[in-house]
PDB file of N, CA and C in Angstrom:
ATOM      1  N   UNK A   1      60.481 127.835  82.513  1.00  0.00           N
ATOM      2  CA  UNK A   1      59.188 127.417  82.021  1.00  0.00           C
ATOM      3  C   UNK A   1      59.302 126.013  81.427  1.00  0.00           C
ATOM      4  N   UNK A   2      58.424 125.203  81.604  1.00  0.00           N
ATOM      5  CA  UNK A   2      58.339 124.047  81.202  1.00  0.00           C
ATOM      6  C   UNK A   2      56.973 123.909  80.026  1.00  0.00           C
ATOM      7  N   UNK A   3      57.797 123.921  78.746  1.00  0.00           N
ATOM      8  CA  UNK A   3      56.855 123.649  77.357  1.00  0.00           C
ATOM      9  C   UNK A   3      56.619 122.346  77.089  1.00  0.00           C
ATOM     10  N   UNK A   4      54.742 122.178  76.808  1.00  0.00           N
ATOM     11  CA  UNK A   4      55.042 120.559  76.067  1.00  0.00           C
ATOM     12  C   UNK A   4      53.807 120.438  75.301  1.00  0.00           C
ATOM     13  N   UNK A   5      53.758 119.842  74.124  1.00  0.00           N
ATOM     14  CA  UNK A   5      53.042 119.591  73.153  1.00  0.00           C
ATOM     15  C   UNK A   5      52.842 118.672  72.779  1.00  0.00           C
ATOM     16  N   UNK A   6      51.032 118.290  73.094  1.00  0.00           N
ATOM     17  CA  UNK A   6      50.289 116.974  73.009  1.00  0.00           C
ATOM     18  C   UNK A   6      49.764 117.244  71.480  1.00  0.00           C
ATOM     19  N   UNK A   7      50.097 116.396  70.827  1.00  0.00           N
ATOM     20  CA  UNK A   7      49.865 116.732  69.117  1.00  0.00           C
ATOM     21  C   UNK A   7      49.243 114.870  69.324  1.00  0.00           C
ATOM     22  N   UNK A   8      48.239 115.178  67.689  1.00  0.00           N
ATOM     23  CA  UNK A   8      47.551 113.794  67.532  1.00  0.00           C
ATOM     24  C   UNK A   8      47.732 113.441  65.869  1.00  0.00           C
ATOM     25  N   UNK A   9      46.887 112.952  65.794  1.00  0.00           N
ATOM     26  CA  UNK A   9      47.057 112.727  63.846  1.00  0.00           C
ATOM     27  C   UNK A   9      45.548 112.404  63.248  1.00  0.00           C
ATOM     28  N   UNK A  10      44.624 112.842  64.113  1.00  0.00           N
ATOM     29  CA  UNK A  10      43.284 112.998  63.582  1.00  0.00           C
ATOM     30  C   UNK A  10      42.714 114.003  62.468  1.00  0.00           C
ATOM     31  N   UNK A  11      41.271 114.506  62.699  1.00  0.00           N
ATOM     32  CA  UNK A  11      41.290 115.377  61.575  1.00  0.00           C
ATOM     33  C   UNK A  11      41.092 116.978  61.849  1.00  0.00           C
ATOM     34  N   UNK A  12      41.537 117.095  63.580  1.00  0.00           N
ATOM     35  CA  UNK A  12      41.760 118.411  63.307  1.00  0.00           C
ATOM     36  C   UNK A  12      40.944 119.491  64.316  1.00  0.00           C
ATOM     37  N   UNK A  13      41.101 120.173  64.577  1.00  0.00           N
ATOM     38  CA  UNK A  13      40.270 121.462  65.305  1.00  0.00           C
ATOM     39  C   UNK A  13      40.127 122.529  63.901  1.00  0.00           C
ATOM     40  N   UNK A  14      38.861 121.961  63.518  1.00  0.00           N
ATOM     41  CA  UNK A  14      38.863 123.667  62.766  1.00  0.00           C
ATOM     42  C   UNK A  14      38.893 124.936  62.708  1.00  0.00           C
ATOM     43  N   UNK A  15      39.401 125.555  62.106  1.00  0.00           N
ATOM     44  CA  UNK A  15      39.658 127.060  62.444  1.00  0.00           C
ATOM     45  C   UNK A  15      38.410 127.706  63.498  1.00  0.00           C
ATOM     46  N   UNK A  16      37.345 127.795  62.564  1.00  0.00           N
ATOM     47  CA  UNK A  16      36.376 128.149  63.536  1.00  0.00           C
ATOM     48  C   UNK A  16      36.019 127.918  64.587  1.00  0.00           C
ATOM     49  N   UNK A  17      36.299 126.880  65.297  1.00  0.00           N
ATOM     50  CA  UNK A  17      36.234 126.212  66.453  1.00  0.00           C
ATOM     51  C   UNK A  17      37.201 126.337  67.567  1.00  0.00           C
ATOM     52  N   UNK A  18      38.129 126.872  67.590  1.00  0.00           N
ATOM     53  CA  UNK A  18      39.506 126.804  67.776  1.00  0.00           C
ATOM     54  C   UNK A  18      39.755 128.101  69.262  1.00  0.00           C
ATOM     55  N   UNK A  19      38.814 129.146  69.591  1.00  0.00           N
ATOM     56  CA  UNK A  19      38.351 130.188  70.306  1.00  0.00           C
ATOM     57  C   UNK A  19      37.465 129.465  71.090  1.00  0.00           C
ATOM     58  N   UNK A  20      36.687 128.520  70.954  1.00  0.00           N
ATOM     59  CA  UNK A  20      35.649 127.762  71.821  1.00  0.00           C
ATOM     60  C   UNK A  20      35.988 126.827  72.493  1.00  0.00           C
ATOM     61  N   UNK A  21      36.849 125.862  71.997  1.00  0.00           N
ATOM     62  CA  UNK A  21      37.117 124.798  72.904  1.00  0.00           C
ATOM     63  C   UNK A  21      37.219 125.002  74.109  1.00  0.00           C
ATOM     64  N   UNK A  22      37.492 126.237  74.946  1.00  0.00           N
ATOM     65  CA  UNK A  22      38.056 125.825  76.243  1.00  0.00           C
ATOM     66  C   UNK A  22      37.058 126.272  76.886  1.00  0.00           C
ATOM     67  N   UNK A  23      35.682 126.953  76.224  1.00  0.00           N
ATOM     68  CA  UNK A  23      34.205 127.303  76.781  1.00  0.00           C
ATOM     69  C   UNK A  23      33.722 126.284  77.020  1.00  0.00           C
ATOM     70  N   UNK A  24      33.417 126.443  78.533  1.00  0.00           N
ATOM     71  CA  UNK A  24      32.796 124.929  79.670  1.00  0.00           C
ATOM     72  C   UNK A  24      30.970 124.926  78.191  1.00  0.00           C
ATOM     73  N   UNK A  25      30.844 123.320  78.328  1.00  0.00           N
ATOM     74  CA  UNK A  25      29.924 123.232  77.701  1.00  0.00           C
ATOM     75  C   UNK A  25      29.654 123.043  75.622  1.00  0.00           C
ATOM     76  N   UNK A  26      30.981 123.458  75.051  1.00  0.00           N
ATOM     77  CA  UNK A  26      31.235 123.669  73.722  1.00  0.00           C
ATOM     78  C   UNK A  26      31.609 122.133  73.842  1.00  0.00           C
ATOM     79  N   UNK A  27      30.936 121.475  72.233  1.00  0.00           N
ATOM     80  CA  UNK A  27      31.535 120.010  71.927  1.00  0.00           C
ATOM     81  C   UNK A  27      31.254 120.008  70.791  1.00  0.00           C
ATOM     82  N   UNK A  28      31.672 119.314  70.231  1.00  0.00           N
ATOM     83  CA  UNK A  28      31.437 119.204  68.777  1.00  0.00           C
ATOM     84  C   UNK A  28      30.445 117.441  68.442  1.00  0.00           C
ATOM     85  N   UNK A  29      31.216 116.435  69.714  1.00  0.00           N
ATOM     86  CA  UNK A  29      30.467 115.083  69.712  1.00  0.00           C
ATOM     87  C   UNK A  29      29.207 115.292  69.981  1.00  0.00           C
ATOM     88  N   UNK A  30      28.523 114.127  69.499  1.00  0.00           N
ATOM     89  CA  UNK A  30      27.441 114.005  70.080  1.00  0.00           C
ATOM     90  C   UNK A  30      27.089 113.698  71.137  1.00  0.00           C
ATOM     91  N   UNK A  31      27.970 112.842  71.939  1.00  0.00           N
ATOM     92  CA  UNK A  31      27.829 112.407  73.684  1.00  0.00           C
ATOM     93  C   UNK A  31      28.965 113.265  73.975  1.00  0.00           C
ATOM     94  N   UNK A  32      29.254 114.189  73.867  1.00  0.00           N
ATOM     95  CA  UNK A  32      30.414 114.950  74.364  1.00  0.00           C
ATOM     96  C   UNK A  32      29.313 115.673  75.793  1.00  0.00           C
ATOM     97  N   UNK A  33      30.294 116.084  76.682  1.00  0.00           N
ATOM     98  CA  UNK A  33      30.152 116.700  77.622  1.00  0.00           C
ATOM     99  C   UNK A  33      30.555 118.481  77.591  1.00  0.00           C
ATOM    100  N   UNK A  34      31.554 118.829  77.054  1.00  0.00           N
ATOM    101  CA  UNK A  34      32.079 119.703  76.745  1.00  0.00           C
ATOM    102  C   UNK A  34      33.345 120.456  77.939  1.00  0.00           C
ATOM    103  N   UNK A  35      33.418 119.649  78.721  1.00  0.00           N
ATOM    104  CA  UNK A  35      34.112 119.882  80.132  1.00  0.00           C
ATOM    105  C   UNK A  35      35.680 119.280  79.912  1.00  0.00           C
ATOM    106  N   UNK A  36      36.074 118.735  79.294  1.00  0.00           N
ATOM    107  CA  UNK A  36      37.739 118.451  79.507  1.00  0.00           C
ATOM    108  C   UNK A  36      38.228 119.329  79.331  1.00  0.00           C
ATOM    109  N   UNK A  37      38.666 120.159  78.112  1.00  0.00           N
ATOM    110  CA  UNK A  37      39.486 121.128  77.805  1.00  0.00           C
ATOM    111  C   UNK A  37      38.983 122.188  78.582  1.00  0.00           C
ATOM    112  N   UNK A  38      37.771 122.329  78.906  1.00  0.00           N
ATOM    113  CA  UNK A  38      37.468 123.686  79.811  1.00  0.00           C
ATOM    114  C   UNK A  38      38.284 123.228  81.166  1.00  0.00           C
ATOM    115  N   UNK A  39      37.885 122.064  81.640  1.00  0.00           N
ATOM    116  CA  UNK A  39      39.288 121.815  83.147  1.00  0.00           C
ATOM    117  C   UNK A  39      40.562 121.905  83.011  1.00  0.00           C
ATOM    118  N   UNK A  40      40.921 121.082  82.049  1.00  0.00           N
ATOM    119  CA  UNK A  40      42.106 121.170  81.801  1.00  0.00           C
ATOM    120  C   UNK A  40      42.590 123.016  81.505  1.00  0.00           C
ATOM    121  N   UNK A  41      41.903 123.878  81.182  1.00  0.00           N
ATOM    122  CA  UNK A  41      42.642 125.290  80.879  1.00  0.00           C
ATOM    123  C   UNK A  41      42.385 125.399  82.450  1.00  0.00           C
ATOM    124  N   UNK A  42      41.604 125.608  83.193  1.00  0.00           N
ATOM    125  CA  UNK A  42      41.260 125.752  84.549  1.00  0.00           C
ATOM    126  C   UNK A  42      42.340 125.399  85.243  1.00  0.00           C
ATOM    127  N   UNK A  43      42.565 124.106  85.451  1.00  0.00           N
ATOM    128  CA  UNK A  43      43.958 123.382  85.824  1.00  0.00           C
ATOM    129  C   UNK A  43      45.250 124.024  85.642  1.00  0.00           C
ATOM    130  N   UNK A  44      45.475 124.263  84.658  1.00  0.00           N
ATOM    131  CA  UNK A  44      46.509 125.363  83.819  1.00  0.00           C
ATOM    132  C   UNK A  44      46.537 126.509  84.419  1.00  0.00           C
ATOM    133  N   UNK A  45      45.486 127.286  84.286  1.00  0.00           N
ATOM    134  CA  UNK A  45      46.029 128.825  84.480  1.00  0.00           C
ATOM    135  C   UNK A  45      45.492 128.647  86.260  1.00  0.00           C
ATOM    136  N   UNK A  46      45.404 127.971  86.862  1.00  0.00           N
ATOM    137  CA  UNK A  46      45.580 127.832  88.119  1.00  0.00           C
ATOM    138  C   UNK A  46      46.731 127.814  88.757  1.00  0.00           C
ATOM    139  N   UNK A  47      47.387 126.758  87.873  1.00  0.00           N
ATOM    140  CA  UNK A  47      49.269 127.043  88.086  1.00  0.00           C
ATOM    141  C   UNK A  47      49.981 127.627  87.459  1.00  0.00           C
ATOM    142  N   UNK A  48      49.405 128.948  86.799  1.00  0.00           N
ATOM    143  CA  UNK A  48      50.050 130.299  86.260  1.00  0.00           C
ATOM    144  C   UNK A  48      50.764 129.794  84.673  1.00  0.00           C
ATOM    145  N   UNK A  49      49.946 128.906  84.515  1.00  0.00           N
ATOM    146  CA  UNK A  49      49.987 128.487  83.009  1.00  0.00           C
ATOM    147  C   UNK A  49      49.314 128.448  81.848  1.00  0.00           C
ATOM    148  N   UNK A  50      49.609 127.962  80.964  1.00  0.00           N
ATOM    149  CA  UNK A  50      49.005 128.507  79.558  1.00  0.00           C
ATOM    150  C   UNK A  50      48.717 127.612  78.847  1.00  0.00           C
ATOM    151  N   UNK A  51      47.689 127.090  78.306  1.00  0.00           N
ATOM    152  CA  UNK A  51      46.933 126.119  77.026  1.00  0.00           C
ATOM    153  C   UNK A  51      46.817 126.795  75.518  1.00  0.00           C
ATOM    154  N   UNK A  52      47.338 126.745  74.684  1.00  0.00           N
ATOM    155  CA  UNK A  52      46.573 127.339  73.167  1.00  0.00           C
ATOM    156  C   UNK A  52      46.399 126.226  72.075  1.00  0.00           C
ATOM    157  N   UNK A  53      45.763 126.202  71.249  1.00  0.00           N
ATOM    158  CA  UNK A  53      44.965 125.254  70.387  1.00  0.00           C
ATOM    159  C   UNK A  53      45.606 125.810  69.032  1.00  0.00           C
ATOM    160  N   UNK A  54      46.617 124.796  68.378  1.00  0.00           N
ATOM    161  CA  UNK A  54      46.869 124.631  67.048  1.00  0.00           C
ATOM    162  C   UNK A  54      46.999 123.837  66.306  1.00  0.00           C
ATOM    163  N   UNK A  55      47.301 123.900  64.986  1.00  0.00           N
ATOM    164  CA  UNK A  55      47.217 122.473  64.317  1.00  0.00           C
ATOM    165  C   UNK A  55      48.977 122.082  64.590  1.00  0.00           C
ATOM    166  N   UNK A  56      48.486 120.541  63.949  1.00  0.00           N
ATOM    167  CA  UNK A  56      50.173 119.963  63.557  1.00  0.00           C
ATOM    168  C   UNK A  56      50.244 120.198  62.560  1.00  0.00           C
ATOM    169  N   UNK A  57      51.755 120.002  62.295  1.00  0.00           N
ATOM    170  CA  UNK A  57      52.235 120.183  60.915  1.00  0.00           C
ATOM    171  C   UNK A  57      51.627 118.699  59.799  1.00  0.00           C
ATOM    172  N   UNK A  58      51.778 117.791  60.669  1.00  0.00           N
ATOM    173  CA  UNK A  58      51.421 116.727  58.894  1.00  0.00           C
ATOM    174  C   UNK A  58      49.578 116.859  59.695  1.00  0.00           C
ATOM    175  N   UNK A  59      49.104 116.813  60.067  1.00  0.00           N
ATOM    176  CA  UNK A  59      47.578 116.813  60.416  1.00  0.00           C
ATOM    177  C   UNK A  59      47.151 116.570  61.516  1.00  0.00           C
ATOM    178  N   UNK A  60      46.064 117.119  62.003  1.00  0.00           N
ATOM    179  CA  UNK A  60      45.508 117.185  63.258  1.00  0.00           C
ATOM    180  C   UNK A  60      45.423 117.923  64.074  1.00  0.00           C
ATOM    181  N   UNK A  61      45.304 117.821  65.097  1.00  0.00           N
ATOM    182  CA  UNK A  61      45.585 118.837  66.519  1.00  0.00           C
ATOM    183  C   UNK A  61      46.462 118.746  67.305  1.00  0.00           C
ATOM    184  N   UNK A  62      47.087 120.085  67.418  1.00  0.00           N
ATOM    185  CA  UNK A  62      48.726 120.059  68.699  1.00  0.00           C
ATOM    186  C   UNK A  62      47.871 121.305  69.759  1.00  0.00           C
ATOM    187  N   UNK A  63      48.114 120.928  70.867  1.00  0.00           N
ATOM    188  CA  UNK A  63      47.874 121.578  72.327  1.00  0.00           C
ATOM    189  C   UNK A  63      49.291 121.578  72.867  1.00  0.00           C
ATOM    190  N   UNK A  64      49.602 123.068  73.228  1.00  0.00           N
ATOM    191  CA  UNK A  64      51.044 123.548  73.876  1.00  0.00           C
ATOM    192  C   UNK A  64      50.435 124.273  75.182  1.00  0.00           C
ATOM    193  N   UNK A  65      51.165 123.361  76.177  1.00  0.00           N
ATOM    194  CA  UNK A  65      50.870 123.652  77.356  1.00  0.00           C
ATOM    195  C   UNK A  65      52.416 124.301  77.614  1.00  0.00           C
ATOM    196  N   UNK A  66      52.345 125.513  78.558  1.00  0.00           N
ATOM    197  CA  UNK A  66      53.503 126.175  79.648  1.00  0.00           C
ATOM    198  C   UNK A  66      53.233 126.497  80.642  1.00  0.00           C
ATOM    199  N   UNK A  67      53.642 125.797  81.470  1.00  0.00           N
ATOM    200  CA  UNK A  67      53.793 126.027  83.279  1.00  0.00           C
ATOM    201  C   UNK A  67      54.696 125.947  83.725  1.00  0.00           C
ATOM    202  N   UNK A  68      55.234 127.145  84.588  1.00  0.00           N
ATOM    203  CA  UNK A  68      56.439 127.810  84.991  1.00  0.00           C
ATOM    204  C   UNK A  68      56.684 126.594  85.798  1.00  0.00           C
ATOM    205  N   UNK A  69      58.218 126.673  85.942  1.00  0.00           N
ATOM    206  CA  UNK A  69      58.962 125.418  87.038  1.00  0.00           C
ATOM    207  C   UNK A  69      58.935 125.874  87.947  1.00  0.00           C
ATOM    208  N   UNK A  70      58.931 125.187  89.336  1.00  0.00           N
ATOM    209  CA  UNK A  70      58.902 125.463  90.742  1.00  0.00           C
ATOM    210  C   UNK A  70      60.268 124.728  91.241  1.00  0.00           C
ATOM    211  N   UNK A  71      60.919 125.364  91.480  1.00  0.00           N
ATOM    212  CA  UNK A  71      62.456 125.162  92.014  1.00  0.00           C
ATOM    213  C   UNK A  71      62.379 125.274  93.265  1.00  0.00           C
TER     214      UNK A  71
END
């Protein structure tokens, strides 16, 4: 399996929010679309992989992606 974690230093996915992101249409912007993270999980579990939404440790948002290796 190949693990990797896109972490930022913004202010964060709030708890409550955190179950929605990957619902096509959910945004929190105001010109948001709500479609990246819904493709991007699409993308993912297309190649038998996995997206979950947590924080970082000093602040912000970390996304841990796993998609199995193809040997």
């Amino acid at each position: 399996m190949l693990h990797v974690s896109v972490d930022d230093n913004g202010p964060g996915i709030p708890v409550e929010q955190r179950d929605r992101v990957f619902q096509p249409f959910f945004t929190s912007k105001r010109s948001g679309t709500g479609l990246g993270l819904a493709l991007v999980q699409k993308i993912i579990v297309f190649h038998n992989g996995r997206i979950v939404v947590g924080t970082f440790e000093r602040s912000g948002a970390s996304l841990q992606v796993t998609l199995p290796l193809m040997l």
